[in-house]
PDB file of N, CA and C in Angstrom:
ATOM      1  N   UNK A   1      -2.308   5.000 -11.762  1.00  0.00           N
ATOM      2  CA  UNK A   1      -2.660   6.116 -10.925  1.00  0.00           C
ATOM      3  C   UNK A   1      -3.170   7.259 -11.779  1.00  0.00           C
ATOM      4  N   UNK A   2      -4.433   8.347 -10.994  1.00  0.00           N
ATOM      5  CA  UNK A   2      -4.704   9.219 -12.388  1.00  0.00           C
ATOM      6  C   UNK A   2      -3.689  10.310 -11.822  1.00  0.00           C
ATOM      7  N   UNK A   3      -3.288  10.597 -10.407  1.00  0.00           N
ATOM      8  CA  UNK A   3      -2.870  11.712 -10.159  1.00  0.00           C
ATOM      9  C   UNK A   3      -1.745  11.330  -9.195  1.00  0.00           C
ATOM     10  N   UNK A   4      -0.526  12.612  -9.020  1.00  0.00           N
ATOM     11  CA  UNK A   4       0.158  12.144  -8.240  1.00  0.00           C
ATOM     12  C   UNK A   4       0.154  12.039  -6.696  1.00  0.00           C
ATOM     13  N   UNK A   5      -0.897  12.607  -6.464  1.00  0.00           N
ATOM     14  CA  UNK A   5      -1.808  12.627  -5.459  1.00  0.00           C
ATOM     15  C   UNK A   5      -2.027  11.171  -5.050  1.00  0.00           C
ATOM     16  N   UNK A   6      -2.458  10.816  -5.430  1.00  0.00           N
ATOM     17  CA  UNK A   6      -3.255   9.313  -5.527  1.00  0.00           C
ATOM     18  C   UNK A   6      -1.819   8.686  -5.198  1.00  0.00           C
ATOM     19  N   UNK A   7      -0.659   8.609  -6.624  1.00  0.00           N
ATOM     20  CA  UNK A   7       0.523   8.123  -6.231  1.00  0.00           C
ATOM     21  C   UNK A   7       1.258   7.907  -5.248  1.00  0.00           C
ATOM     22  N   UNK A   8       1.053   9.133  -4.306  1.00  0.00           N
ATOM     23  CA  UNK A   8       1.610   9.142  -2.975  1.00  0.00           C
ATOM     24  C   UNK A   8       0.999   9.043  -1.707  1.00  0.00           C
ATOM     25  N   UNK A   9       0.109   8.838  -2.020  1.00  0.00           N
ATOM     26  CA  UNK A   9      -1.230   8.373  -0.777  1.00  0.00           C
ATOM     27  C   UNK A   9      -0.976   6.882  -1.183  1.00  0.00           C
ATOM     28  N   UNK A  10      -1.075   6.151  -2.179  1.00  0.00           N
ATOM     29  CA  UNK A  10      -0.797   4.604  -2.277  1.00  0.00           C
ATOM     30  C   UNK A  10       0.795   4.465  -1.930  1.00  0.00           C
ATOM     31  N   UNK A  11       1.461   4.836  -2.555  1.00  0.00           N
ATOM     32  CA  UNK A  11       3.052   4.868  -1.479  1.00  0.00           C
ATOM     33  C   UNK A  11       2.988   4.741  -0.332  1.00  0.00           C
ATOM     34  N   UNK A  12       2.529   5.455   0.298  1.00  0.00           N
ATOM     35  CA  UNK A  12       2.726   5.608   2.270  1.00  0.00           C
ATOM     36  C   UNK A  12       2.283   4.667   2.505  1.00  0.00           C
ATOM     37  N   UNK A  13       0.949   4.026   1.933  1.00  0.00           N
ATOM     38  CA  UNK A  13       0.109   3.068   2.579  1.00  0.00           C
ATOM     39  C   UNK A  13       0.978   1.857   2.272  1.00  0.00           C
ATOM     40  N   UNK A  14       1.840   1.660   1.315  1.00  0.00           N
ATOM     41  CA  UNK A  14       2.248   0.456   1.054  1.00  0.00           C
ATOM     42  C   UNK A  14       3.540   0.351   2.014  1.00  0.00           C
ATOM     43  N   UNK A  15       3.987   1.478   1.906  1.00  0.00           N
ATOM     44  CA  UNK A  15       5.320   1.325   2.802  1.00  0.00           C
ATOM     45  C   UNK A  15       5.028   1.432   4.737  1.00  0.00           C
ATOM     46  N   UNK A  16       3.766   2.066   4.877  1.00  0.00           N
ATOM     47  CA  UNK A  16       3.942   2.309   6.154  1.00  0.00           C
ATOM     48  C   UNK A  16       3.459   0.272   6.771  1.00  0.00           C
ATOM     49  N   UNK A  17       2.834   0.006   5.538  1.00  0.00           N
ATOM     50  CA  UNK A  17       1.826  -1.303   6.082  1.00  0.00           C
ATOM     51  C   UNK A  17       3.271  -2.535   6.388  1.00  0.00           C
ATOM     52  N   UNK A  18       4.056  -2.520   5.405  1.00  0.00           N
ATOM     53  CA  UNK A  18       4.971  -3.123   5.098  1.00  0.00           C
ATOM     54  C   UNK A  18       5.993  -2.996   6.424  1.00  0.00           C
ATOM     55  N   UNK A  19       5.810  -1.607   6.927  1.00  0.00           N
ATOM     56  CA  UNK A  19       6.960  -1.265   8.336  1.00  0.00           C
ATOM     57  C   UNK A  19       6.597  -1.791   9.247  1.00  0.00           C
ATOM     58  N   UNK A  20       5.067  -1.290   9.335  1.00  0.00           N
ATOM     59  CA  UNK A  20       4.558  -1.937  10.316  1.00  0.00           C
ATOM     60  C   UNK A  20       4.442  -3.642  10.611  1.00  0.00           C
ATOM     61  N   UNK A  21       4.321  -4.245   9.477  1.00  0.00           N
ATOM     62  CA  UNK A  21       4.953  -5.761   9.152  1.00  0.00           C
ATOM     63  C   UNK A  21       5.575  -6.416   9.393  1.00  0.00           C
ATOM     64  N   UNK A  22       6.586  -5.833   9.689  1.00  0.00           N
ATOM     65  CA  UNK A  22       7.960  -5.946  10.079  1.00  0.00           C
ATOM     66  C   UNK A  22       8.201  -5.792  11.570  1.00  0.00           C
ATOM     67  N   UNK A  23       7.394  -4.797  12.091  1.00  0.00           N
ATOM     68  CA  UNK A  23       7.889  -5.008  13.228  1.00  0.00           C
ATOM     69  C   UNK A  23       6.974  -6.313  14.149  1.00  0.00           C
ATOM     70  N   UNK A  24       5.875  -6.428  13.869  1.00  0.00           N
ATOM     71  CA  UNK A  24       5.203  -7.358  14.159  1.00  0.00           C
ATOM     72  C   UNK A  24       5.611  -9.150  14.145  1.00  0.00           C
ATOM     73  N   UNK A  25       6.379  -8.776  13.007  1.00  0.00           N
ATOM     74  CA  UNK A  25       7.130  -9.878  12.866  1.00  0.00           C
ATOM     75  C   UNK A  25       8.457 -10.213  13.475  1.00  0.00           C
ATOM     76  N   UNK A  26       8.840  -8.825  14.298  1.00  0.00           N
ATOM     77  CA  UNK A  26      10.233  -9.139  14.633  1.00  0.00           C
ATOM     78  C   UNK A  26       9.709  -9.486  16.713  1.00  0.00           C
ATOM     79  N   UNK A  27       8.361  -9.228  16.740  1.00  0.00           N
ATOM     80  CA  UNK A  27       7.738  -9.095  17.727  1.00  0.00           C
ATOM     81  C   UNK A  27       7.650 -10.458  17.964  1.00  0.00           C
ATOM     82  N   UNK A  28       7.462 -11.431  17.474  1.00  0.00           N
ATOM     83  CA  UNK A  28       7.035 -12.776  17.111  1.00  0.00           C
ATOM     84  C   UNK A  28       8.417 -13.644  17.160  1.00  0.00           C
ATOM     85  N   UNK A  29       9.260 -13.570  15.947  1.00  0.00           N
ATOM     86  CA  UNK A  29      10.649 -13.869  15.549  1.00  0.00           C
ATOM     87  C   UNK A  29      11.642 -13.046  15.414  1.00  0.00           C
ATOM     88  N   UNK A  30      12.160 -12.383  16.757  1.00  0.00           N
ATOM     89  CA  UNK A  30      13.356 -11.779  16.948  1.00  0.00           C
ATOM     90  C   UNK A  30      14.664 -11.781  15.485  1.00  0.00           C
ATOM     91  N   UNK A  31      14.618 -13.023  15.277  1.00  0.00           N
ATOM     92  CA  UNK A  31      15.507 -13.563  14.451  1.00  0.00           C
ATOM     93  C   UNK A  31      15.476 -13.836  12.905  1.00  0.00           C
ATOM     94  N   UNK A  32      13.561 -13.364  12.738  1.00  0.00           N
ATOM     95  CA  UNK A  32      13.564 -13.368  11.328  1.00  0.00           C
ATOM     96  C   UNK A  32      14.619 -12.203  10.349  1.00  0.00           C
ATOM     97  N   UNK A  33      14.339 -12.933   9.193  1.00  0.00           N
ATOM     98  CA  UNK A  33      15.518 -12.088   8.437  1.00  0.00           C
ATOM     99  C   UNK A  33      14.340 -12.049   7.259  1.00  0.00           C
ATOM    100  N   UNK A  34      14.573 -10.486   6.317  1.00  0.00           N
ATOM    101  CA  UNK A  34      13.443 -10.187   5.877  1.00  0.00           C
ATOM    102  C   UNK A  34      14.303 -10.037   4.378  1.00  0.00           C
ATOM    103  N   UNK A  35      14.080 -10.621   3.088  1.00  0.00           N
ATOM    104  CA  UNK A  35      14.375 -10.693   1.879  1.00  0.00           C
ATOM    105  C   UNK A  35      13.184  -9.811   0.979  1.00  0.00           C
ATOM    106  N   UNK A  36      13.466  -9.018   0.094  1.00  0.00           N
ATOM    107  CA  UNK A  36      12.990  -8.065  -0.465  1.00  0.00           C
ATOM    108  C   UNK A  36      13.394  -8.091  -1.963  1.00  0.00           C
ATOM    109  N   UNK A  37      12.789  -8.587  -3.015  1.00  0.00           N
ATOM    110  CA  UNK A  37      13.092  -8.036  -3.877  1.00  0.00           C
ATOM    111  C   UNK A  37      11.740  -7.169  -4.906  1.00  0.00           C
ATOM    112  N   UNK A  38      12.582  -6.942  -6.244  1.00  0.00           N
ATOM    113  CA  UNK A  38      11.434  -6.098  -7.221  1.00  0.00           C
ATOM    114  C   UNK A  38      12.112  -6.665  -8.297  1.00  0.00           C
ATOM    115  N   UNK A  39      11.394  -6.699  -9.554  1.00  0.00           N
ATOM    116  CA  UNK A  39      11.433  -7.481 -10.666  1.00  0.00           C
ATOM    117  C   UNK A  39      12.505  -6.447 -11.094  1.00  0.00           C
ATOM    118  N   UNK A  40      13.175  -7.126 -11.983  1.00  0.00           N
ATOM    119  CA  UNK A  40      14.149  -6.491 -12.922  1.00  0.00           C
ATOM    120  C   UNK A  40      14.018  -5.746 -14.330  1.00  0.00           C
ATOM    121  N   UNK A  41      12.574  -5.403 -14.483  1.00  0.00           N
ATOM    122  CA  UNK A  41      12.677  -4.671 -15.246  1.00  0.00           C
ATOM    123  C   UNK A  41      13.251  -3.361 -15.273  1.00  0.00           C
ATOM    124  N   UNK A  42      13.411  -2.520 -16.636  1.00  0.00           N
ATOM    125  CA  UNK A  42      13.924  -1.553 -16.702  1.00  0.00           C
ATOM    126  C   UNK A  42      13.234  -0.533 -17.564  1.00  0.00           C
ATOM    127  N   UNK A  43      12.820   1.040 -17.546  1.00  0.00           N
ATOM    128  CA  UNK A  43      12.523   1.291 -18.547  1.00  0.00           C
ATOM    129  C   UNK A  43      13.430   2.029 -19.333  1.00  0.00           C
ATOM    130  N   UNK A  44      13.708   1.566 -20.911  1.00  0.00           N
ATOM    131  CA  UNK A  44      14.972   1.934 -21.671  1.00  0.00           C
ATOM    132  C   UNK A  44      14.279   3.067 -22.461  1.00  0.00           C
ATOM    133  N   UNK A  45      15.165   4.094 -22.457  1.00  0.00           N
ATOM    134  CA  UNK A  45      15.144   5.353 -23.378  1.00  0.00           C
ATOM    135  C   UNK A  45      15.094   4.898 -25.284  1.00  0.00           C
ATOM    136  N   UNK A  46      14.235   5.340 -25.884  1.00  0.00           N
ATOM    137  CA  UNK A  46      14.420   4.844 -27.163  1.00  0.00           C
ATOM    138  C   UNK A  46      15.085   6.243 -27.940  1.00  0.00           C
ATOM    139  N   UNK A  47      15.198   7.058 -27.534  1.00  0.00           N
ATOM    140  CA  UNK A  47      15.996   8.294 -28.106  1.00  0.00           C
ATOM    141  C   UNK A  47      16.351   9.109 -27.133  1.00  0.00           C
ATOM    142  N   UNK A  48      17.377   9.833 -27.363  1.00  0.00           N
ATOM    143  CA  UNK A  48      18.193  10.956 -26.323  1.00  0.00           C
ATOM    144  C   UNK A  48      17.588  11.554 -25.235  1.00  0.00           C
ATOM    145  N   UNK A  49      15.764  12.221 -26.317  1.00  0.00           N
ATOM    146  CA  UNK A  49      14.466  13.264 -25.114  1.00  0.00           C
ATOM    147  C   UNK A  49      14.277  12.412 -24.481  1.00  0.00           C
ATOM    148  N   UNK A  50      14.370  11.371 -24.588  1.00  0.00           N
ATOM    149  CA  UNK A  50      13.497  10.583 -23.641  1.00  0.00           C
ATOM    150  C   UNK A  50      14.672   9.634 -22.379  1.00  0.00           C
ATOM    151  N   UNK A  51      15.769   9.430 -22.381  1.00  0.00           N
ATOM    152  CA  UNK A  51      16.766   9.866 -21.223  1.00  0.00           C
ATOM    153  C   UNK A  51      16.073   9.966 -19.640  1.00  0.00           C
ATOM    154  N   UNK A  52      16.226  11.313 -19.403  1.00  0.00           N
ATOM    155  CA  UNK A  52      15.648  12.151 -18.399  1.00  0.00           C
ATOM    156  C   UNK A  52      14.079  11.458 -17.532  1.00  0.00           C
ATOM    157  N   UNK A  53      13.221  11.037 -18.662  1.00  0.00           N
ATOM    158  CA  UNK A  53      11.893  11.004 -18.283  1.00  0.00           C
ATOM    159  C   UNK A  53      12.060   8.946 -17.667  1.00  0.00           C
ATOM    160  N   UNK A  54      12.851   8.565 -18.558  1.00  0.00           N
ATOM    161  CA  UNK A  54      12.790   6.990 -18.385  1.00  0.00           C
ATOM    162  C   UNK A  54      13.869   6.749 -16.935  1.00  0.00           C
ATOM    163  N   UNK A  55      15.125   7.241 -16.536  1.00  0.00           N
ATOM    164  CA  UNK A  55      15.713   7.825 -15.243  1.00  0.00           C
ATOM    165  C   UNK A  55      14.940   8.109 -13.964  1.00  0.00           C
ATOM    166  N   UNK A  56      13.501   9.257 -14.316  1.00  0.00           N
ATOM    167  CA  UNK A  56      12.639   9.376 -13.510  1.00  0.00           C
ATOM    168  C   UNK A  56      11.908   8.666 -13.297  1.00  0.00           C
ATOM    169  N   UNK A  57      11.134   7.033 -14.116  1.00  0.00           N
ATOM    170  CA  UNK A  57      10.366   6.376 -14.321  1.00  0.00           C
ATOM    171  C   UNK A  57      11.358   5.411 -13.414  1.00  0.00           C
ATOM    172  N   UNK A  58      12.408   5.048 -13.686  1.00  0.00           N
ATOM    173  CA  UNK A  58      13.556   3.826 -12.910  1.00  0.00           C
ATOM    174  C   UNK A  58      13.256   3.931 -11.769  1.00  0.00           C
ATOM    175  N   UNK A  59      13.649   5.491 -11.308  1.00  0.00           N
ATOM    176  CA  UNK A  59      13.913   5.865  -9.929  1.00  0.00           C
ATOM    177  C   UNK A  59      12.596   5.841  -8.733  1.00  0.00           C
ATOM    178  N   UNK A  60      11.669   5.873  -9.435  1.00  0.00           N
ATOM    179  CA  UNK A  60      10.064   5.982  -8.904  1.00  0.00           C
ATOM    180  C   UNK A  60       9.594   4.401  -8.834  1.00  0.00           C
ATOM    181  N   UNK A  61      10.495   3.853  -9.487  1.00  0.00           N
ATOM    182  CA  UNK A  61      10.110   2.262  -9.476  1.00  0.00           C
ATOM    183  C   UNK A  61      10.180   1.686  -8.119  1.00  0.00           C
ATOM    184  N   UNK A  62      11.761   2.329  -7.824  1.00  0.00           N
ATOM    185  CA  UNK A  62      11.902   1.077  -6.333  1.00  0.00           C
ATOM    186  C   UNK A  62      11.765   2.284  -5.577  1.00  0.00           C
ATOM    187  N   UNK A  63      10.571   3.361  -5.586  1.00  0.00           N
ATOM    188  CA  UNK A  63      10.869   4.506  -4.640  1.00  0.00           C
ATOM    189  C   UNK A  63       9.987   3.722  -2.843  1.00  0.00           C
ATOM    190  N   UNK A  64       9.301   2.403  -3.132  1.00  0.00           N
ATOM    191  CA  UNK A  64       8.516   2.339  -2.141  1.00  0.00           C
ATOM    192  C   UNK A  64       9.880   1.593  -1.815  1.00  0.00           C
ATOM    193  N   UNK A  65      10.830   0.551  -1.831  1.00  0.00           N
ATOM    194  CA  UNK A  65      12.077  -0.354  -1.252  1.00  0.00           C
ATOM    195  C   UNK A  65      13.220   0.998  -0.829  1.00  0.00           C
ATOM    196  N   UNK A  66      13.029   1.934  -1.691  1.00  0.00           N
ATOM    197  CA  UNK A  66      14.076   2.967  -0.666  1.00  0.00           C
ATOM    198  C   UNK A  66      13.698   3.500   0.237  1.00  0.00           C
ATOM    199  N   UNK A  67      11.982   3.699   0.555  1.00  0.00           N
ATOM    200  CA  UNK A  67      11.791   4.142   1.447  1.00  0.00           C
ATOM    201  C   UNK A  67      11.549   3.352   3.021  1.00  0.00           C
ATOM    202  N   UNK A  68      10.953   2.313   2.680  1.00  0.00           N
ATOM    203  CA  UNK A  68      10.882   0.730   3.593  1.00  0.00           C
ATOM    204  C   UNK A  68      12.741   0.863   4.176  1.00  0.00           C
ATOM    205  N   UNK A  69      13.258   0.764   3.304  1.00  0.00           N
ATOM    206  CA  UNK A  69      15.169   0.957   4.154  1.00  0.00           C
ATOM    207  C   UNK A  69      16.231   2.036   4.595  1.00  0.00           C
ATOM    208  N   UNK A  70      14.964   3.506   4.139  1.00  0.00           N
ATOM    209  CA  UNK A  70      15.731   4.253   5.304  1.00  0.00           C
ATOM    210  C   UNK A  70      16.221   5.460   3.771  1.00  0.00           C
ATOM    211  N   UNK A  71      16.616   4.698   2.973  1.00  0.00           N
ATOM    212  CA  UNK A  71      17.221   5.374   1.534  1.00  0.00           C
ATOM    213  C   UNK A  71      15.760   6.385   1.039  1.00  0.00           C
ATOM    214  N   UNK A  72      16.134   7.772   1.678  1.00  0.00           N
ATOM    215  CA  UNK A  72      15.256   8.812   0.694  1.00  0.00           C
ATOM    216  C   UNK A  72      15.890   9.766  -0.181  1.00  0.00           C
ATOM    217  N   UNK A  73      17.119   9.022  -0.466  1.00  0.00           N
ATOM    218  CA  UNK A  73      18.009   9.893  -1.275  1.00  0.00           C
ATOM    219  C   UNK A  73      17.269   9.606  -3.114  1.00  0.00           C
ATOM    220  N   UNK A  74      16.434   9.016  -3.235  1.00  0.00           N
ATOM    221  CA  UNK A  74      15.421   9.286  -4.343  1.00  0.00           C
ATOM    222  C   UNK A  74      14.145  10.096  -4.235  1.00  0.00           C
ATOM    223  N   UNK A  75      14.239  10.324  -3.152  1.00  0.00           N
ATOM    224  CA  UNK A  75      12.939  11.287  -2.683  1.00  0.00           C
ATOM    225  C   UNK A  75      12.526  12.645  -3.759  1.00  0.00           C
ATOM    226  N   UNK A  76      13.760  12.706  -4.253  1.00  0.00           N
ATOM    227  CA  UNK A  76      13.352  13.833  -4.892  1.00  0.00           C
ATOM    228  C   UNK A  76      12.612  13.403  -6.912  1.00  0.00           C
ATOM    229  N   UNK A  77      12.804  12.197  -6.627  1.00  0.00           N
ATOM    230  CA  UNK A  77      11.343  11.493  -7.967  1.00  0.00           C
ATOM    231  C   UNK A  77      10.342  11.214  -7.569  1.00  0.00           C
ATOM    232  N   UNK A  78       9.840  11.560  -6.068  1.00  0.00           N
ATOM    233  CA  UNK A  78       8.274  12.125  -5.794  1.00  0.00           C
ATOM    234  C   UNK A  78       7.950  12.966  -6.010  1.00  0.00           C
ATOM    235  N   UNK A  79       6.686  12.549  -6.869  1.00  0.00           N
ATOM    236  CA  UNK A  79       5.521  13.771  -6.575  1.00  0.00           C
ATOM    237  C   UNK A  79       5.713  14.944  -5.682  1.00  0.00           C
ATOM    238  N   UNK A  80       5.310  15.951  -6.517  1.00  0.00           N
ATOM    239  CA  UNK A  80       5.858  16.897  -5.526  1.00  0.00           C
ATOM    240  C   UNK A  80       4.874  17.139  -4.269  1.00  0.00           C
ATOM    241  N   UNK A  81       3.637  16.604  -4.641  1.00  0.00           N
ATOM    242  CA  UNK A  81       2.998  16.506  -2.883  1.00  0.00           C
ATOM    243  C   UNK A  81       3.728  15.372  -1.993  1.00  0.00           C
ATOM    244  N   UNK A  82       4.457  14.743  -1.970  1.00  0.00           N
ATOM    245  CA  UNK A  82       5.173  13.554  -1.556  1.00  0.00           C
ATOM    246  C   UNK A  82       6.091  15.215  -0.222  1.00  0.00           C
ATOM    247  N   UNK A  83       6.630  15.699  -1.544  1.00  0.00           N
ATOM    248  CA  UNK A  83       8.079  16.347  -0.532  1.00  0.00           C
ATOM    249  C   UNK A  83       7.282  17.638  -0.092  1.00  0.00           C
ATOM    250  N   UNK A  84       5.724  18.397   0.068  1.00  0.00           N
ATOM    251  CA  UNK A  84       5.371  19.404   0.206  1.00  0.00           C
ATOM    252  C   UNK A  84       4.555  18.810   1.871  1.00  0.00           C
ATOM    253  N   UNK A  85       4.627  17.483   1.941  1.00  0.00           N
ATOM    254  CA  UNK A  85       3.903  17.023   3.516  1.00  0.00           C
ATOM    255  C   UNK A  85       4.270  15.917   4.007  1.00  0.00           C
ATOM    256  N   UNK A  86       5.166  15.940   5.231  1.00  0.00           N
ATOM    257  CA  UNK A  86       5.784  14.899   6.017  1.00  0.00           C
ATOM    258  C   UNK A  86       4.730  14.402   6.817  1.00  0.00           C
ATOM    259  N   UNK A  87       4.875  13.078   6.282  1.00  0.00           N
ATOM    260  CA  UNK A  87       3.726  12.078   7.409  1.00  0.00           C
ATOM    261  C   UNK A  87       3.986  11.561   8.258  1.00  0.00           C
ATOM    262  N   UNK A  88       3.928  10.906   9.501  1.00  0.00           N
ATOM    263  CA  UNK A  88       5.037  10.063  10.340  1.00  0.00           C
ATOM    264  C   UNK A  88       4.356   8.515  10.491  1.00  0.00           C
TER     265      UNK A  88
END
């Protein structure tokens, strides 16, 4: 991404497409059951400064799976145009 702009305009789109997915599918198969994962990487701090920034990098990782389940209690490792305009 060059901007965080960009970052959070590709967020919505991934998560709203994904909701919408879902319901289409539950439209179809009442009974489907929907499995979700994200790779297990991690990004590790190689010295103390860098802590803080690799935490924010974790948390921004699965920020599109917290938002797909309701969890915006990471909301605050968006972009700050993310938390300056509610989309519905």
């Amino acid at each position: 991404m060059k901007s965080d702009l960009g970052f959070v305009t590709a967020l919505k789109h991934i998560v709203r497409a994904n909701v919408f997915a879902k319901w289409e599918t539950i439209d179809v198969r009442p009974d489907a059951i929907f499995i979700q994962s994200e790779r297990s990487e991690y990004i590790h701090a190689d010295n103390p400064h860098a802590i803080k920034p690799a935490e924010t990098m974790n948390a921004r990782r699965f920020l599109s799976l917290d938002l797909n389940y309701g969890k915006a209690g990471r909301f605050e490792h968006a972009p700050v145009p993310a938390r300056q305009r509610r989309d519905a």
